[in-house]
N, C-alpha and C. Protein backbone atom coordinates (compact mmCIF):
# COMPACT_ATOMS: atom_id res chain seq x y z
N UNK A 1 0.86 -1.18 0.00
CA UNK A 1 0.00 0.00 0.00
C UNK A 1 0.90 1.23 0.00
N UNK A 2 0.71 1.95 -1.21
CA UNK A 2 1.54 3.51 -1.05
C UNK A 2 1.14 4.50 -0.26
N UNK A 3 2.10 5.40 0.07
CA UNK A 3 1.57 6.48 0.74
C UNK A 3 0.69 7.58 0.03
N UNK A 4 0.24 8.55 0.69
CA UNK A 4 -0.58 9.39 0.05
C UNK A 4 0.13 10.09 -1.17
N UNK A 5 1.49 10.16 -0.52
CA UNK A 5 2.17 11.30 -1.46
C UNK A 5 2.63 10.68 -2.88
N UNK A 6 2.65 9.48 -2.83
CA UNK A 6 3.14 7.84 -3.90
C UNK A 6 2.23 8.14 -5.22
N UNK A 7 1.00 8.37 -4.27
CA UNK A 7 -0.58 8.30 -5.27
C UNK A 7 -0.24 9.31 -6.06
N UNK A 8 -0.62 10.79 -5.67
CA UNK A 8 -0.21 11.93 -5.66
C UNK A 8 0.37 11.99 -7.00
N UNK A 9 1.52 11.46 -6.42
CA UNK A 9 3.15 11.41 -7.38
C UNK A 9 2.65 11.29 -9.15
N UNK A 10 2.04 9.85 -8.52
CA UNK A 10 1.74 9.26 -10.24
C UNK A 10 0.71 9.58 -10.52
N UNK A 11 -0.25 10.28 -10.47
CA UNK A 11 -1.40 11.13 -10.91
C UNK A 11 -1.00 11.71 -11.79
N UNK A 12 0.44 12.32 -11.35
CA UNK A 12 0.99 13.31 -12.42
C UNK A 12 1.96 13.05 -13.22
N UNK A 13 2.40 11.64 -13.43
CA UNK A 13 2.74 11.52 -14.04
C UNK A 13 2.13 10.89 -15.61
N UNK A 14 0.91 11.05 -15.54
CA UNK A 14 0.13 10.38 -16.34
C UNK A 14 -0.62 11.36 -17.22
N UNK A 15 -1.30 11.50 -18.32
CA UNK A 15 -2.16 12.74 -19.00
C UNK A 15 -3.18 13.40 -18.51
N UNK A 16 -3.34 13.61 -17.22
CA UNK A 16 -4.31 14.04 -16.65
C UNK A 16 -3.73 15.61 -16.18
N UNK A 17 -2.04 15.69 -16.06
CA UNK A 17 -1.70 16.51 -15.78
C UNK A 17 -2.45 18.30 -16.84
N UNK A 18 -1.79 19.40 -16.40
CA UNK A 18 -2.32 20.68 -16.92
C UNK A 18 -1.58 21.82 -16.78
N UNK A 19 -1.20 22.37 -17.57
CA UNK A 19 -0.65 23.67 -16.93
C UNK A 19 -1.07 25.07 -16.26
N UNK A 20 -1.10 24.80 -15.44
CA UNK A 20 -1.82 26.22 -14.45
C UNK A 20 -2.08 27.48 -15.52
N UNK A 21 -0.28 27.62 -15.60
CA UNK A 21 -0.05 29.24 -16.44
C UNK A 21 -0.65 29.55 -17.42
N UNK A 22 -0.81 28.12 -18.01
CA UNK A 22 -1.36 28.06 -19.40
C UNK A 22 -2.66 28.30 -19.49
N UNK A 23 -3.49 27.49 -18.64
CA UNK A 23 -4.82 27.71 -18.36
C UNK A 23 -5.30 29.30 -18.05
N UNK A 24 -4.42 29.55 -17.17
CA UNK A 24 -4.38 31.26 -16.83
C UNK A 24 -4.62 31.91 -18.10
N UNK A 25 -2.93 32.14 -18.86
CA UNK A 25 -3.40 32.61 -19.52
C UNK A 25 -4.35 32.49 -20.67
N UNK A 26 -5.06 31.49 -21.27
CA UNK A 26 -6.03 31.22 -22.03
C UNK A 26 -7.22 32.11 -21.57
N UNK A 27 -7.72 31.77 -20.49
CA UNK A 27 -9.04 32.59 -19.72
C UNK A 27 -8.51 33.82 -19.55
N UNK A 28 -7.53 34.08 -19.18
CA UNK A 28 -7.60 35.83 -19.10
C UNK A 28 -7.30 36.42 -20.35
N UNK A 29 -7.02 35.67 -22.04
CA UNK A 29 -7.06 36.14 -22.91
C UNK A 29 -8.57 36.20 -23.75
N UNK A 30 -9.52 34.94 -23.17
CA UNK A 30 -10.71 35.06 -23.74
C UNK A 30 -11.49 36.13 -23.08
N UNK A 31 -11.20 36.11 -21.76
CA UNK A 31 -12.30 37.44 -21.01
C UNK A 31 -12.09 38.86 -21.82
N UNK A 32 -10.33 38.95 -22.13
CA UNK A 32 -10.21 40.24 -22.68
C UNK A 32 -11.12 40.03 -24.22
N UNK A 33 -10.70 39.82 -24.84
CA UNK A 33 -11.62 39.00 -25.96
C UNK A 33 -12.90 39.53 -26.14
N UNK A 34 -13.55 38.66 -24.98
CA UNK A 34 -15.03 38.76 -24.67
C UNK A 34 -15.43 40.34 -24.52
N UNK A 35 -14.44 41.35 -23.70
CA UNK A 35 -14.87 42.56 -23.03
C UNK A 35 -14.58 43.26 -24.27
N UNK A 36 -13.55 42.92 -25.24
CA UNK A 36 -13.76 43.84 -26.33
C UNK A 36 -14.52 43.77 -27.49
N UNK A 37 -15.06 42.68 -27.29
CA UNK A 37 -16.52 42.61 -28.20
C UNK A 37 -17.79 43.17 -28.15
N UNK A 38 -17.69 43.14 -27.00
CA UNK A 38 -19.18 43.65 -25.99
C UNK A 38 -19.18 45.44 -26.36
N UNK A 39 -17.45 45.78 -26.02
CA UNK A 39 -17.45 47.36 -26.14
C UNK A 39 -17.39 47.48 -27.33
N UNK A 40 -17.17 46.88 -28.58
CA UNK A 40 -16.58 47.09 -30.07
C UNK A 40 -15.86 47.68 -29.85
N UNK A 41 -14.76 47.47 -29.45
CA UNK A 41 -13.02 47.67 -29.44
C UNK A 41 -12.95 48.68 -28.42
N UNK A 42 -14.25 49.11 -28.21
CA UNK A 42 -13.56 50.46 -27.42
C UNK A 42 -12.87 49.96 -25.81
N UNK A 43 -11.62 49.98 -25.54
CA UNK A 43 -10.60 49.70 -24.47
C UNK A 43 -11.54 50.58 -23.32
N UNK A 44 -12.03 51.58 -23.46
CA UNK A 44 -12.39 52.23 -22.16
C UNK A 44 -13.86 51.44 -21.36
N UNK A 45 -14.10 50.83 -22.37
CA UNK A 45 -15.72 50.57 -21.67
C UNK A 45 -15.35 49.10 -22.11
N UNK A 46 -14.46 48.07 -22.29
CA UNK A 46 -13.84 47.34 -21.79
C UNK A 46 -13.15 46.92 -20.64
N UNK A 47 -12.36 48.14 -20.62
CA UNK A 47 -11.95 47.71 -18.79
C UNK A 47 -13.29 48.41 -17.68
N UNK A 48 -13.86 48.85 -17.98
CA UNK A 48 -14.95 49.41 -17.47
C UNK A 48 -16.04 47.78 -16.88
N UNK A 49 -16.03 47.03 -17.95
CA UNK A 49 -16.46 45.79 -18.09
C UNK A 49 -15.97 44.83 -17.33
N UNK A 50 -14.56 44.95 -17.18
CA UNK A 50 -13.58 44.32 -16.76
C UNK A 50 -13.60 44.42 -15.08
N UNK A 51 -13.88 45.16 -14.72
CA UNK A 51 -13.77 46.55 -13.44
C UNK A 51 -11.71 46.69 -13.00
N UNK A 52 -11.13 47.08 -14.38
CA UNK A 52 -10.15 46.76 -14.28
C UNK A 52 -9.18 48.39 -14.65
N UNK A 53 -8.06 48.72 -14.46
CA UNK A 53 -7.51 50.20 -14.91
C UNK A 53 -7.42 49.67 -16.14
N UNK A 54 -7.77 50.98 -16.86
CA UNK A 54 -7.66 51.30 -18.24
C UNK A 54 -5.76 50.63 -18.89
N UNK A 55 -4.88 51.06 -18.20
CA UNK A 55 -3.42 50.61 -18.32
C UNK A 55 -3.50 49.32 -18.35
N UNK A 56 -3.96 48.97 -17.42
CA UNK A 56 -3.80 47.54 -16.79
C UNK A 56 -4.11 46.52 -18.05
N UNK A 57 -5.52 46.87 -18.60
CA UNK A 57 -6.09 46.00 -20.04
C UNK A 57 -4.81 46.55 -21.13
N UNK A 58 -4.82 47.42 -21.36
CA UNK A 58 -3.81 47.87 -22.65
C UNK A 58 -2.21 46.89 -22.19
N UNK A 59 -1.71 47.09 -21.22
CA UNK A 59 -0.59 46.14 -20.86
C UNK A 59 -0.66 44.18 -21.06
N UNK A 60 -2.32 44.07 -20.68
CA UNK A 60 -2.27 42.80 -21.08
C UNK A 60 -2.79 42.28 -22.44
N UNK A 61 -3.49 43.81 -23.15
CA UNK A 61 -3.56 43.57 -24.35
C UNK A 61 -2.04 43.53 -25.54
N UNK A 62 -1.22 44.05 -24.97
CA UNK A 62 -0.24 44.35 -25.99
C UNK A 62 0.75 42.87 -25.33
N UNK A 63 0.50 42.36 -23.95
CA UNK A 63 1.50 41.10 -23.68
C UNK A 63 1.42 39.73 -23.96
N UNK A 64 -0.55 39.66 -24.60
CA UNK A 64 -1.12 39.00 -25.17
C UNK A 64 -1.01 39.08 -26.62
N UNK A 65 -0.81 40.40 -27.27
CA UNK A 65 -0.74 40.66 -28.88
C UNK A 65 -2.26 40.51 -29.30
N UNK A 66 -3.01 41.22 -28.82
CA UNK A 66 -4.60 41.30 -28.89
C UNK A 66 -4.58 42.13 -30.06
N UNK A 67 -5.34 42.00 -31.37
CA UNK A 67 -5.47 43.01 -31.89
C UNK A 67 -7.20 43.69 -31.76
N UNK A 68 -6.97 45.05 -31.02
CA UNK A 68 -8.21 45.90 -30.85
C UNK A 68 -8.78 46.13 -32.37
N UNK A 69 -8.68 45.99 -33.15
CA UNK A 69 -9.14 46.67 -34.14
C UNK A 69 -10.19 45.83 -35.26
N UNK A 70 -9.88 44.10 -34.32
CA UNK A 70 -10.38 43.33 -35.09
C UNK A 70 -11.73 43.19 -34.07
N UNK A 71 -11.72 44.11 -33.06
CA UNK A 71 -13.02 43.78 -32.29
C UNK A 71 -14.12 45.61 -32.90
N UNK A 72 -13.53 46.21 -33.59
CA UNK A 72 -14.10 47.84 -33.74
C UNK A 72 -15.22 47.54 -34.40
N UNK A 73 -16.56 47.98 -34.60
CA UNK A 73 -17.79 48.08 -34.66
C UNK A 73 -17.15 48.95 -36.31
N UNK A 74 -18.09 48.25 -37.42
CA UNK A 74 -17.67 48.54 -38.48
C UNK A 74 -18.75 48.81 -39.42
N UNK A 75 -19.61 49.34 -38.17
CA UNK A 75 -20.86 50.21 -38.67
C UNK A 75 -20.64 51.31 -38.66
N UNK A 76 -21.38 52.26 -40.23
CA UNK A 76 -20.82 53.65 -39.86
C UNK A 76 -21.40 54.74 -39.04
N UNK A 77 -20.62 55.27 -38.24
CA UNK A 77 -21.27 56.64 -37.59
C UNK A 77 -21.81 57.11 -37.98
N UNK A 78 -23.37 58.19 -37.82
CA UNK A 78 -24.24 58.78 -38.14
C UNK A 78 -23.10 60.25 -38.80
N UNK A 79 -23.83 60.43 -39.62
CA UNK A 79 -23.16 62.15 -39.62
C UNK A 79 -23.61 63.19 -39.33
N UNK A 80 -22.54 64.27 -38.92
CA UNK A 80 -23.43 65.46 -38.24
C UNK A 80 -24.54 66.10 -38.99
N UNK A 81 -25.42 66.48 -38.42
CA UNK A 81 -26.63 67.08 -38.98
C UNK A 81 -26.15 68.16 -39.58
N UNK A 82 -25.16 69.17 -39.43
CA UNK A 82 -24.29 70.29 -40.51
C UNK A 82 -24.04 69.64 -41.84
N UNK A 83 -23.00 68.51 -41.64
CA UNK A 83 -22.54 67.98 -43.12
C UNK A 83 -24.06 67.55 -44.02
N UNK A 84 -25.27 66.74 -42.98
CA UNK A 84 -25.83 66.58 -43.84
C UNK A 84 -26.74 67.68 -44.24
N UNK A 85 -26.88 68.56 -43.92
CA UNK A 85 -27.65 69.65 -44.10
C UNK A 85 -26.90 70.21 -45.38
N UNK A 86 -25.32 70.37 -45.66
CA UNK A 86 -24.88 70.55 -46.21
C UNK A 86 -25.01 70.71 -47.59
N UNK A 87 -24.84 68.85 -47.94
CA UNK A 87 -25.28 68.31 -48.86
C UNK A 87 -26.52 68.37 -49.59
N UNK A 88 -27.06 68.83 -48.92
CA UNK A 88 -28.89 68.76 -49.73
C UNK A 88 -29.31 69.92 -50.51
């Protein structure tokens, strides 16, 4: 009969094992992900989402290599009522 720590041992040595860091970072790259979809790219109402500093997301966006631009809302802005007044 092995000891507890025997068991333990070979648990991990087998495919059941995982990498913490890895796991980490996966989920804290999908949440960012997730928060810049929700805002369409916009970083401020992302970390807002996040309840996180504005720095703080941009640091783990650039240590991740996130690109913001593939989350930007690529609907167009209304135009000002001048320009269109303009035109007519």
């Amino acid at each position: 009969v092995g000891s507890e720590k025997e068991n333990s041992s070979a648990e991990n040595d087998g495919e059941l094992q995982i990498n913490f860091d890895e796991q980490i970072k996966k989920f804290e790259m999908d949440l960012i992900r997730f928060a810049l979809f929700k805002s369409g790219g916009k970083q401020t109402n992302a970390a807002r989402f996040l309840n996180m500093k504005l720095s703080t997301l941009n640091t783990r966006i650039k240590k991740y290599r996130i690109s913001v631009a593939a989350f930007k809302s690529e609907t167009p802005k209304p135009k000002a009522e001048s320009e269109y007044n303009a035109r007519r």
